[in-house]
Protein backbone atom coordinates (compact mmCIF):
# COMPACT_ATOMS: atom_id res chain seq x y z
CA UNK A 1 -64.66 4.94 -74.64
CA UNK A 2 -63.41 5.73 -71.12
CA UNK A 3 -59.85 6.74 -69.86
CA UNK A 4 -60.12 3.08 -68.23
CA UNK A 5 -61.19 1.21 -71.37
CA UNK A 6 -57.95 3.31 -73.18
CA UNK A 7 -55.66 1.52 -70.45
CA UNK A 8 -56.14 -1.95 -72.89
CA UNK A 9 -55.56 -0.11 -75.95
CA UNK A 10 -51.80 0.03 -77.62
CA UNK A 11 -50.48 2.11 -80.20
CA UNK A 12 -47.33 1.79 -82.17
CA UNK A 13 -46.17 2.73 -85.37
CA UNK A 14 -43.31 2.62 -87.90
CA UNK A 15 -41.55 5.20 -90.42
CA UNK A 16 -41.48 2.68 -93.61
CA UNK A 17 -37.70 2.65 -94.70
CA UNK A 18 -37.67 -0.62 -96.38
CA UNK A 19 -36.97 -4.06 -95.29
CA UNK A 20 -36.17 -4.42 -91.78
CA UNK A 21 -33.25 -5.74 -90.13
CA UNK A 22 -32.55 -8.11 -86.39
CA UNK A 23 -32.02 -4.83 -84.58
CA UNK A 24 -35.72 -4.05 -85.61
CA UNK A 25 -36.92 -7.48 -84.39
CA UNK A 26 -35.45 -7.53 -81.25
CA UNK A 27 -36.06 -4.52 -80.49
CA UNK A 28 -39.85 -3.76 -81.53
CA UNK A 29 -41.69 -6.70 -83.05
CA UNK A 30 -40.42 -8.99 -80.62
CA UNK A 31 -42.61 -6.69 -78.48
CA UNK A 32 -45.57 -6.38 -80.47
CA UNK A 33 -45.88 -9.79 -81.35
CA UNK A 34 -46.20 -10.18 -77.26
CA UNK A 35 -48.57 -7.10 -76.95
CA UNK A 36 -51.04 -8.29 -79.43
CA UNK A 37 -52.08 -10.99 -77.33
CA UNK A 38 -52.10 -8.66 -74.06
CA UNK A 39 -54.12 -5.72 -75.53
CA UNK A 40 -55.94 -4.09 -78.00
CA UNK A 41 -52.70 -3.52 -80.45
CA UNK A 42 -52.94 -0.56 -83.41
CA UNK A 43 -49.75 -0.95 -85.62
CA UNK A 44 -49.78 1.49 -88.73
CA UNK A 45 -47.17 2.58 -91.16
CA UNK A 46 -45.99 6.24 -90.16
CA UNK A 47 -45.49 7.18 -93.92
CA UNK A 48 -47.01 11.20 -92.98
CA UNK A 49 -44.11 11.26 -90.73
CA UNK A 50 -41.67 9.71 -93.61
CA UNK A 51 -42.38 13.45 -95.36
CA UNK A 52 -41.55 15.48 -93.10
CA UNK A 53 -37.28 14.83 -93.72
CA UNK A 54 -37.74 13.00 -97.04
CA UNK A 55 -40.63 15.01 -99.23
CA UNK A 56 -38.50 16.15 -101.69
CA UNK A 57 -37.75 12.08 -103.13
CA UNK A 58 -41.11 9.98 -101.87
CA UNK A 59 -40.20 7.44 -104.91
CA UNK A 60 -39.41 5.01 -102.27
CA UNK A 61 -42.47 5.25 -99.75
CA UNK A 62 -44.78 2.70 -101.00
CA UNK A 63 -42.44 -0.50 -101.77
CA UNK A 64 -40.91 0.64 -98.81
CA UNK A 65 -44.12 0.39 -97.13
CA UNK A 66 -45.04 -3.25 -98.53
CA UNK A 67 -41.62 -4.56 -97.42
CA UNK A 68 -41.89 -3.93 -93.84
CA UNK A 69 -45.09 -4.54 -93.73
CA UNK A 70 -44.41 -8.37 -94.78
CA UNK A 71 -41.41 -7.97 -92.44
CA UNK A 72 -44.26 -7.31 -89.73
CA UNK A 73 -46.33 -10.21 -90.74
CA UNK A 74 -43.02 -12.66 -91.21
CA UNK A 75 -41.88 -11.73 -87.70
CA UNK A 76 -45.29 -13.13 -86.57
CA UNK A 77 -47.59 -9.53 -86.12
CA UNK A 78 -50.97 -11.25 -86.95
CA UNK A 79 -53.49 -9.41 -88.13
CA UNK A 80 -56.43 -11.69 -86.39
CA UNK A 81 -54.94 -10.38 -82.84
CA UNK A 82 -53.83 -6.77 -83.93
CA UNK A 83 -54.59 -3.98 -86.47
CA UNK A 84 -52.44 -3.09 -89.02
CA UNK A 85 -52.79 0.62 -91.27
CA UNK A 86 -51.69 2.50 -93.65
CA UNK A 87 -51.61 6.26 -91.63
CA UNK A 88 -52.63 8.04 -94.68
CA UNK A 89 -55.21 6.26 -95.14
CA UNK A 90 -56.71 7.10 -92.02
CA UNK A 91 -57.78 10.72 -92.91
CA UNK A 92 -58.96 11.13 -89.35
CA UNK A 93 -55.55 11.45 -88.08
CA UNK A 94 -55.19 14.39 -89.91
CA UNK A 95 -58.21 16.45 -89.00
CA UNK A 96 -57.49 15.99 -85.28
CA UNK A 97 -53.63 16.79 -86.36
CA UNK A 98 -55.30 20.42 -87.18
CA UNK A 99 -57.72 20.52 -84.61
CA UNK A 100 -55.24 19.42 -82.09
CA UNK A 101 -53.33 22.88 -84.04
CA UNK A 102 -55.89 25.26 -82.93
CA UNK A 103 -54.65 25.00 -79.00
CA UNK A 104 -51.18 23.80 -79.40
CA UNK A 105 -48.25 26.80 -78.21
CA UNK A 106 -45.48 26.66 -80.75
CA UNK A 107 -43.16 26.84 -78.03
CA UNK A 108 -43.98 23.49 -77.10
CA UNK A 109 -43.20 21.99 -80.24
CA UNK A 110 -39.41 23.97 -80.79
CA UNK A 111 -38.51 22.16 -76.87
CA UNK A 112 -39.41 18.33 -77.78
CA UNK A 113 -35.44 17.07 -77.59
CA UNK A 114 -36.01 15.30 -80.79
CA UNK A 115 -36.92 18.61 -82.91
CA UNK A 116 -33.38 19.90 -82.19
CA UNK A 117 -31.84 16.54 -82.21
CA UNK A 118 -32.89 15.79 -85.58
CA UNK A 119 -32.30 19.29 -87.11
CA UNK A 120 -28.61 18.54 -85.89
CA UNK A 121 -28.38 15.12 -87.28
CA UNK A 122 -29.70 15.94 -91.12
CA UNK A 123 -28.21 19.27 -91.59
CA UNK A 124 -28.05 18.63 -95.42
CA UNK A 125 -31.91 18.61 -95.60
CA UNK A 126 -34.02 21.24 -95.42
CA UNK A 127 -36.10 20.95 -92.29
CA UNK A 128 -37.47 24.51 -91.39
CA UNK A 129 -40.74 23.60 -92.57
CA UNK A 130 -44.14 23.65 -90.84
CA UNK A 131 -44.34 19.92 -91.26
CA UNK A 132 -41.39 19.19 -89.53
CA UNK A 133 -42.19 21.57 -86.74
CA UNK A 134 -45.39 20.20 -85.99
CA UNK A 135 -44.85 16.01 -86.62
CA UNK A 136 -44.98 15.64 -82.64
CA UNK A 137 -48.55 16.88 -82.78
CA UNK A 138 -49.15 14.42 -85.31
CA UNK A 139 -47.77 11.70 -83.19
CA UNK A 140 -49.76 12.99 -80.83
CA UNK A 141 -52.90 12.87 -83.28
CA UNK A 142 -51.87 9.55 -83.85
CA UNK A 143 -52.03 8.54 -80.51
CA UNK A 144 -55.58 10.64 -79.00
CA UNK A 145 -57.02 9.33 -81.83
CA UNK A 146 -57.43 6.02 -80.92
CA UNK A 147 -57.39 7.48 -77.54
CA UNK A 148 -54.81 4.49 -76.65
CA UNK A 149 -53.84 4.50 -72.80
CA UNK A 150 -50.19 2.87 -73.91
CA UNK A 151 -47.67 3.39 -76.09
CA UNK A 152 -44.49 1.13 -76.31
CA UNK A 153 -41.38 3.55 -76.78
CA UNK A 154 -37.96 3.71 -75.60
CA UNK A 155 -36.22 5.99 -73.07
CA UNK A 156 -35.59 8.70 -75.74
CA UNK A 157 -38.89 9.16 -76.63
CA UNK A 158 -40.69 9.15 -73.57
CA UNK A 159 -40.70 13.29 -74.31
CA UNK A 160 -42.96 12.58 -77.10
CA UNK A 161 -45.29 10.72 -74.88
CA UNK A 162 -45.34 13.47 -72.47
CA UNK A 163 -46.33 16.55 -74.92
CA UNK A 164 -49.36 14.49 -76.35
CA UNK A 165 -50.36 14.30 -72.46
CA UNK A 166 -50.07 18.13 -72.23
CA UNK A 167 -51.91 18.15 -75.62
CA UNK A 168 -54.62 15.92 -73.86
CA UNK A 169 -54.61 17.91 -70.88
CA UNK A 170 -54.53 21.10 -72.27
CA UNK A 171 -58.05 19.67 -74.59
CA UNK A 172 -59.73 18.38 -71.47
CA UNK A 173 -59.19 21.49 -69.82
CA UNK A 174 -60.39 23.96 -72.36
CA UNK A 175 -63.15 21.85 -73.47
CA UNK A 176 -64.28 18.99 -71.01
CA UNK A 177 -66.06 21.90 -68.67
CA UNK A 178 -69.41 21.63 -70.71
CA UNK A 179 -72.33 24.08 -69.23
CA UNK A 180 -73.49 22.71 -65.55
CA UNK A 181 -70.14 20.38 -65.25
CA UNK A 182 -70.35 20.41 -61.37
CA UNK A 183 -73.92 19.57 -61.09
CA UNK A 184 -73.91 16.73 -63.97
CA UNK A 185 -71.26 15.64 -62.39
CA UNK A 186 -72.77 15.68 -58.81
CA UNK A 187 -76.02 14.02 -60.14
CA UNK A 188 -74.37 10.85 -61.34
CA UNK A 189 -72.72 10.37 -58.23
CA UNK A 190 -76.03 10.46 -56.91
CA UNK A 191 -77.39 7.57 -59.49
CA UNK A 192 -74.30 5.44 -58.18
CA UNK A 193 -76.32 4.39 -55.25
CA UNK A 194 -75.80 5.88 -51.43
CA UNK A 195 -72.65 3.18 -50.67
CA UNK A 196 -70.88 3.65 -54.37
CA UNK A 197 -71.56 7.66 -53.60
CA UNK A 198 -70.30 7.77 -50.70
CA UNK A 199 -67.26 5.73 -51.34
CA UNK A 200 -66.55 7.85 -54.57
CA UNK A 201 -66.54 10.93 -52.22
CA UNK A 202 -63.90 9.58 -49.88
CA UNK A 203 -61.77 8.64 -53.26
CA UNK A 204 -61.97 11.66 -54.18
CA UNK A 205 -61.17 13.48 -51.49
CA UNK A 206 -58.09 11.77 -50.66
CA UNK A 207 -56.79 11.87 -54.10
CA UNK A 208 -57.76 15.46 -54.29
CA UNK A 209 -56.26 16.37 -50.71
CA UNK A 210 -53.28 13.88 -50.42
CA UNK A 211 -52.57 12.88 -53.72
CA UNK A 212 -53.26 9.57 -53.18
CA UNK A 213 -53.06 7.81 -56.82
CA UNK A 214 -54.19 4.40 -55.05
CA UNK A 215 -57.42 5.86 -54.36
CA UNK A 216 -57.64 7.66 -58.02
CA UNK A 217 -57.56 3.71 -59.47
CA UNK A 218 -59.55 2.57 -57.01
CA UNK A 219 -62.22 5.18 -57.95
CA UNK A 220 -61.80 4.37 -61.40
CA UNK A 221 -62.11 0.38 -60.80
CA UNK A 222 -65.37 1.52 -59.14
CA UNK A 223 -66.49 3.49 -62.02
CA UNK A 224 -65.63 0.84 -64.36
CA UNK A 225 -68.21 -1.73 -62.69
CA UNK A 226 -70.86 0.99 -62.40
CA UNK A 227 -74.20 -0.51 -64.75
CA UNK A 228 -76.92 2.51 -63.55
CA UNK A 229 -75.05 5.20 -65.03
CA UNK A 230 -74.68 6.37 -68.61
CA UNK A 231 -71.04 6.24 -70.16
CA UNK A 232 -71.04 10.31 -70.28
CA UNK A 233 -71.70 10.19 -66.78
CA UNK A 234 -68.83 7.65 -66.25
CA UNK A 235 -66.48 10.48 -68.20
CA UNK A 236 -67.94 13.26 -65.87
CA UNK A 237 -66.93 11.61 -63.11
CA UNK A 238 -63.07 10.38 -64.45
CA UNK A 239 -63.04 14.17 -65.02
CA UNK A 240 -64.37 15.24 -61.72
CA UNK A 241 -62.39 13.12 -59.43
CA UNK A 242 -59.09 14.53 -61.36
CA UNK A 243 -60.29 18.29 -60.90
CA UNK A 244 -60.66 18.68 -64.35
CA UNK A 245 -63.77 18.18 -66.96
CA UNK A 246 -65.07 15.27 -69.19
CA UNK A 247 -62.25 13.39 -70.26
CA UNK A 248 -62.58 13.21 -74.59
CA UNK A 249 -58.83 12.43 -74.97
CA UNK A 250 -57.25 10.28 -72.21
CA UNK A 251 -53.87 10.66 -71.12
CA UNK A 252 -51.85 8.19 -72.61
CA UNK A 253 -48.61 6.52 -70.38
CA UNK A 254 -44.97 5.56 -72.26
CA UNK A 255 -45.07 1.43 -71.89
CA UNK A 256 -41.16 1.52 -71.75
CA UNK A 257 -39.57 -1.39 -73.62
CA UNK A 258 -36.15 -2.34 -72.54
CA UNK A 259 -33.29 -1.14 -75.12
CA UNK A 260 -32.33 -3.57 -78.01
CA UNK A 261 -29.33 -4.86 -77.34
CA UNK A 262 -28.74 -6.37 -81.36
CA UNK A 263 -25.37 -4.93 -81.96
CA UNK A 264 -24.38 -4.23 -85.30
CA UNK A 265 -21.39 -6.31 -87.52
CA UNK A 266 -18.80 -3.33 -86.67
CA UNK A 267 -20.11 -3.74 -82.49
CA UNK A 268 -21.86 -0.29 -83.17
CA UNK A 269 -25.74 -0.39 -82.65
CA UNK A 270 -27.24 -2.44 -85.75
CA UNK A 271 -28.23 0.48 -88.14
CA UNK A 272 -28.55 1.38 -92.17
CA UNK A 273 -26.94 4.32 -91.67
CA UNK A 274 -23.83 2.49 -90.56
CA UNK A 275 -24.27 -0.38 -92.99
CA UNK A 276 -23.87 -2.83 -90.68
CA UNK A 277 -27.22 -5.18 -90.36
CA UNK A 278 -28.32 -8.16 -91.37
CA UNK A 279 -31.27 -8.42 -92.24
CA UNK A 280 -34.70 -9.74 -90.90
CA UNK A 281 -35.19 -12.35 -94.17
CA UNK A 282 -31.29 -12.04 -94.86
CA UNK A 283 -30.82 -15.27 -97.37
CA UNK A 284 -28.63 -18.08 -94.92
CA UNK A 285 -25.88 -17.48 -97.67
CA UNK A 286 -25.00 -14.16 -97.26
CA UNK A 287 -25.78 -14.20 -92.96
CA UNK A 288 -23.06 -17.26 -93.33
CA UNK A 289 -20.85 -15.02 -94.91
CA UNK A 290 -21.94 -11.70 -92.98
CA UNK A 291 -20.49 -13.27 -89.48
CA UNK A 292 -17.56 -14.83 -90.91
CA UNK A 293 -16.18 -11.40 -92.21
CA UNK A 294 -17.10 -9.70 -88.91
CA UNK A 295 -14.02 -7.75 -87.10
CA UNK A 296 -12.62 -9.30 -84.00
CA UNK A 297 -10.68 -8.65 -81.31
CA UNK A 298 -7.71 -6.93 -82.83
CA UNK A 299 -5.19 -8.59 -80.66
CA UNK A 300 -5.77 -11.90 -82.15
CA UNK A 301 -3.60 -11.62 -85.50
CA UNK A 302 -2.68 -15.54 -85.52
CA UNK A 303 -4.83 -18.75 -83.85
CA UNK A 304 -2.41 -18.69 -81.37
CA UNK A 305 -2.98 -15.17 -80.09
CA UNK A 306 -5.42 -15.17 -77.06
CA UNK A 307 -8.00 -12.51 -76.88
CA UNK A 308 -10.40 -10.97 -74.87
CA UNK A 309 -14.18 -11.39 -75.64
CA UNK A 310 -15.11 -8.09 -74.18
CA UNK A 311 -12.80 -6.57 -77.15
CA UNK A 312 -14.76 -8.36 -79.86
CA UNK A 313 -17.96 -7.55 -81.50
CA UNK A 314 -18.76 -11.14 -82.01
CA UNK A 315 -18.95 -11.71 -78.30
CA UNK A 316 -21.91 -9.23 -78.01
CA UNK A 317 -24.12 -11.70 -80.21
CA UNK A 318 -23.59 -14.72 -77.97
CA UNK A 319 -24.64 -12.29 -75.36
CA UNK A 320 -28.26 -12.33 -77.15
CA UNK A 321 -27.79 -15.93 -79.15
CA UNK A 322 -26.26 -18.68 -77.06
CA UNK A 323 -26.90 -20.13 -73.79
CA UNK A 324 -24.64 -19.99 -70.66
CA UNK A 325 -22.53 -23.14 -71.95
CA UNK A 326 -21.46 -21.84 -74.78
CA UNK A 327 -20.56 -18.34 -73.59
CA UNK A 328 -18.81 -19.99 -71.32
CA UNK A 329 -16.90 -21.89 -73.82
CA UNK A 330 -16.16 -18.99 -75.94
CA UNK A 331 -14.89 -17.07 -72.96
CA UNK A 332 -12.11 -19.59 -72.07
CA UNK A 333 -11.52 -20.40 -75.79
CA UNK A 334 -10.89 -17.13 -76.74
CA UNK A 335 -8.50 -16.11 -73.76
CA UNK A 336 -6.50 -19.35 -73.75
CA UNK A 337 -6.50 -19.65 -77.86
CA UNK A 338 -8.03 -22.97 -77.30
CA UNK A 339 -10.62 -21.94 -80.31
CA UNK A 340 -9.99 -19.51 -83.37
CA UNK A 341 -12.73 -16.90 -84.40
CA UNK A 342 -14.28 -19.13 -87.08
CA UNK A 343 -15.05 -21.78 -84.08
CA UNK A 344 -16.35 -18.60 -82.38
CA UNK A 345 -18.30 -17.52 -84.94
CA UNK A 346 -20.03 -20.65 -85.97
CA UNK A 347 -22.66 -20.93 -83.15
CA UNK A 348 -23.86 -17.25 -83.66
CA UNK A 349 -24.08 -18.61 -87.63
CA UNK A 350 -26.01 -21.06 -86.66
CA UNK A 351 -28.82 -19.37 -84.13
CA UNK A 352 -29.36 -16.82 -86.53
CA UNK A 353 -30.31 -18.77 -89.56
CA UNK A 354 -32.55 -21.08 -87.06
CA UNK A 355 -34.23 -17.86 -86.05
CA UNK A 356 -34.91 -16.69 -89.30
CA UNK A 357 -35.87 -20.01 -90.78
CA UNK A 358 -39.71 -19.57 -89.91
CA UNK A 359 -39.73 -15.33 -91.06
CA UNK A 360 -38.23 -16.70 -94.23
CA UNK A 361 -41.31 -19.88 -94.40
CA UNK A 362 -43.90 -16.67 -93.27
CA UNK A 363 -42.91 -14.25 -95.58
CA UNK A 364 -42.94 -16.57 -98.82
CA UNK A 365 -46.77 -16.36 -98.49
CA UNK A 366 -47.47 -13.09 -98.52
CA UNK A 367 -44.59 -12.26 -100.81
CA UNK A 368 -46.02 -14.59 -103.34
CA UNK A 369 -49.66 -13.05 -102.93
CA UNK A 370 -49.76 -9.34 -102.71
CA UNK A 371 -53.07 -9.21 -102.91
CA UNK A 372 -53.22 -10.91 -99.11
CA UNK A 373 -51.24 -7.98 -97.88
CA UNK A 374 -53.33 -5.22 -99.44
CA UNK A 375 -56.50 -6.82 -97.73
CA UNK A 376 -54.66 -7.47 -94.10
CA UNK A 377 -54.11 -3.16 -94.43
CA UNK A 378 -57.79 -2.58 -95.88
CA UNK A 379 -59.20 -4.40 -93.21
CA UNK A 380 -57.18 -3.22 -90.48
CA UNK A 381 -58.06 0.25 -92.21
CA UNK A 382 -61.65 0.28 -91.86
CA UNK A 383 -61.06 -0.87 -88.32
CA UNK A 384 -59.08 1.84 -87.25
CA UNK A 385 -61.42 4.54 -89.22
CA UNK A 386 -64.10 3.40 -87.18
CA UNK A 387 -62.60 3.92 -83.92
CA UNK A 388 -60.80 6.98 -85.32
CA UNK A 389 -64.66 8.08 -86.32
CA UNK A 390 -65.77 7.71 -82.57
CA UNK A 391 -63.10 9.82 -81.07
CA UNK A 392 -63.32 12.71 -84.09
CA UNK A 393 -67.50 12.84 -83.40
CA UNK A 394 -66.84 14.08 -79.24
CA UNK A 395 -63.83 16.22 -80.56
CA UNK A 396 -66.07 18.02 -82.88
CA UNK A 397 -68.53 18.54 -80.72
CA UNK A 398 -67.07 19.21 -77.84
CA UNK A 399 -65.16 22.23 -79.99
CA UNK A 400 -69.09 23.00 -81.51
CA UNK A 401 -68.58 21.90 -85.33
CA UNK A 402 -70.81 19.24 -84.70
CA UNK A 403 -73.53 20.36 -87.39
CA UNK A 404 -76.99 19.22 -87.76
């Protein structure tokens, strides 16, 4: 597995908290369902990471667990173009969680934003554990396990991108330098053929000298196509080129995905903790019902009263729902009273249900066989234990606890 093949390879994953809501689909599995067909996709549930704030009650973890997961597989996550887990169940995430311990500095663990963040935000739980402290290394395990060259995240969590590329860095460095690096490293240029060598030097040299990361992908799109030399010698020499050693765990880059924009029923962000979703398989009933009680601009007390659109929550789903003719029409409804907020309203109805008519016709499969579900995760299990398998066998014995 080199640092190039890792470039195809995506990892994402989810705390389970139940049945999802739109903010979730438009804001993630909109995505994944689009990255499954563009790369190598690992999705797991993150229910480790669920115990580090919520060990003392776990009742909830597994039904939480099944829910979303049919969630995943109603919003269109297909398990012939992706692979879907259960973390826990991929014991290999937690050995390199330790391993990954051994060479970690606390320090970087208390100054990833989020620690502090989150320490502010649930105050009335107990978080000075070592679990909590540490679940960005296991995010980072989760990640250099599959040795994944992209992970989807947002702009606040780019930070935990960049500690598992210190983590990777920091492991490359310490441990990539196996006995006679240099000259391994020199001999495989030498197998690449005089041209290839000498146009790996001259990569080199001006990545090395200038900093020229053209050249760096360049040398790597020349490494890729190399047949005469072994795939150690093609990680000697992604090593060598960077001024480092072999590279075991590639550096993975954030693949930023553009902020959801699903506002909630109060015009807040759509979020349990405000109570103000609707949900991803929300019956047509209650979504009906949902948007008709929804605030609206204030100013509007009788059908006669003209408004302002930018005042009204209601506006900010036509923003994601309707097309320019109707905003348009709501915009000179609204201000000239021309149209009351049920007339508003009804579109937005409307392009909701129709969006969640086919989760609703996906979902009634798998909610009616369980069994299908459990064999989607055991599958996509055994699939990520063997690639988790490949990456654990160089970490051990590149740290010598490979025993024979």
């Amino acid at each position: 597995m080199s640092s190039v093949d890792s470039q195809q390879r995506v990892l994402s994953g989810m705390r389970p908290t139940g049945k999802l809501h739109l903010g979730h689909y438009h804001g993630v599995l909109k995505n994944w369902v689009k990255l499954q067909h563009e790369f190598e996709c690992f999705f797991f549930v993150a229910d480790w990471h669920a115990l580090t704030t919520d060990y003392e009650d776990p009742s909830k973890i597994e039904q939480s667990t099944w829910d979303m997961v049919i969630d995943w597989l109603a919003a269109g996550v297909n398990p012939g173009s992706s692979t879907m887990f259960i973390q826990s169940q991929v014991p290999e995430h937690a050995e390199l969680h330790l391993l990954l311990s051994m060479i970690t500095p606390l320090g970087w663990l208390e100054r990833v934003p989020t620690f502090k963040d989150q320490q502010e935000k649930l105050r009335e739980k107990d978080l000075a554990t070592y679990g909590f402290l540490g679940y960005p290394l296991l995010q980072s395990a989760d990640i250099l396990i599959y040795r994944a060259g992209k992970v989807p995240v947002g702009a606040d969590q780019v930070s935990h991108v960049e500690i598992t590329r210190e983590i990777a860095r920091r492991f490359n460095h310490i441990y990539g330098r196996e006995p006679g690096f240099e000259e391994q490293a020199e001999g495989a240029i030498v197998k690449m053929g005089k041209k290839n060598a000498k146009l790996y030097r001259t990569l080199k040299k001006r990545y090395q000298e200038e900093g020229d990361l053209e050249a760096l992908e360049t040398a790597r799109a020349l490494l890729k196509e190399q047949q005469n030399i072994s795939l150690g010698d093609r990680e000697r020499l992604y090593g060598y080129i960077e001024g480092g050693g072999k590279v075991i765990l590639p550096e993975p880059q954030p693949l930023l995905t553009p902020e959801s924009k699903m506002p909630g029923l109060d015009g807040q962000k759509m979020s349990k903790s405000y109570n103000n979703t609707i949900g991803l398989r929300e019956e047509p009933d209650t979504v009906v019902q949902k948007i008709r009680t929804m605030q609206t601009d204030p100013q509007r007390v009788r059908r006669t009263d003209p408004g302002e659109p930018e005042k009204c929550p209601v506006w900010e789903m036509h923003k994601i729902y309707s097309d320019a003719e109707t905003r348009e029409w709501v915009q000179n409804g609204c201000r000239s009273a021309g149209i009351g907020c049920l007339d508003c309203k009804k579109p937005v109805m409307d392009a909701i249900v129709e969006e969640q008519r086919p989760l609703h016709e996906r979902a009634r499969e798998y909610e009616s066989n369980p069994d299908l579900v459990h064999s989607i995760l055991q599958e996509g299990r055994e699939h990520a234990r063997d690639a988790a398998r490949d990456t654990l066998e160089e970490v051990r014995e590149a740290m010598g606890l490979q025993y024979r």
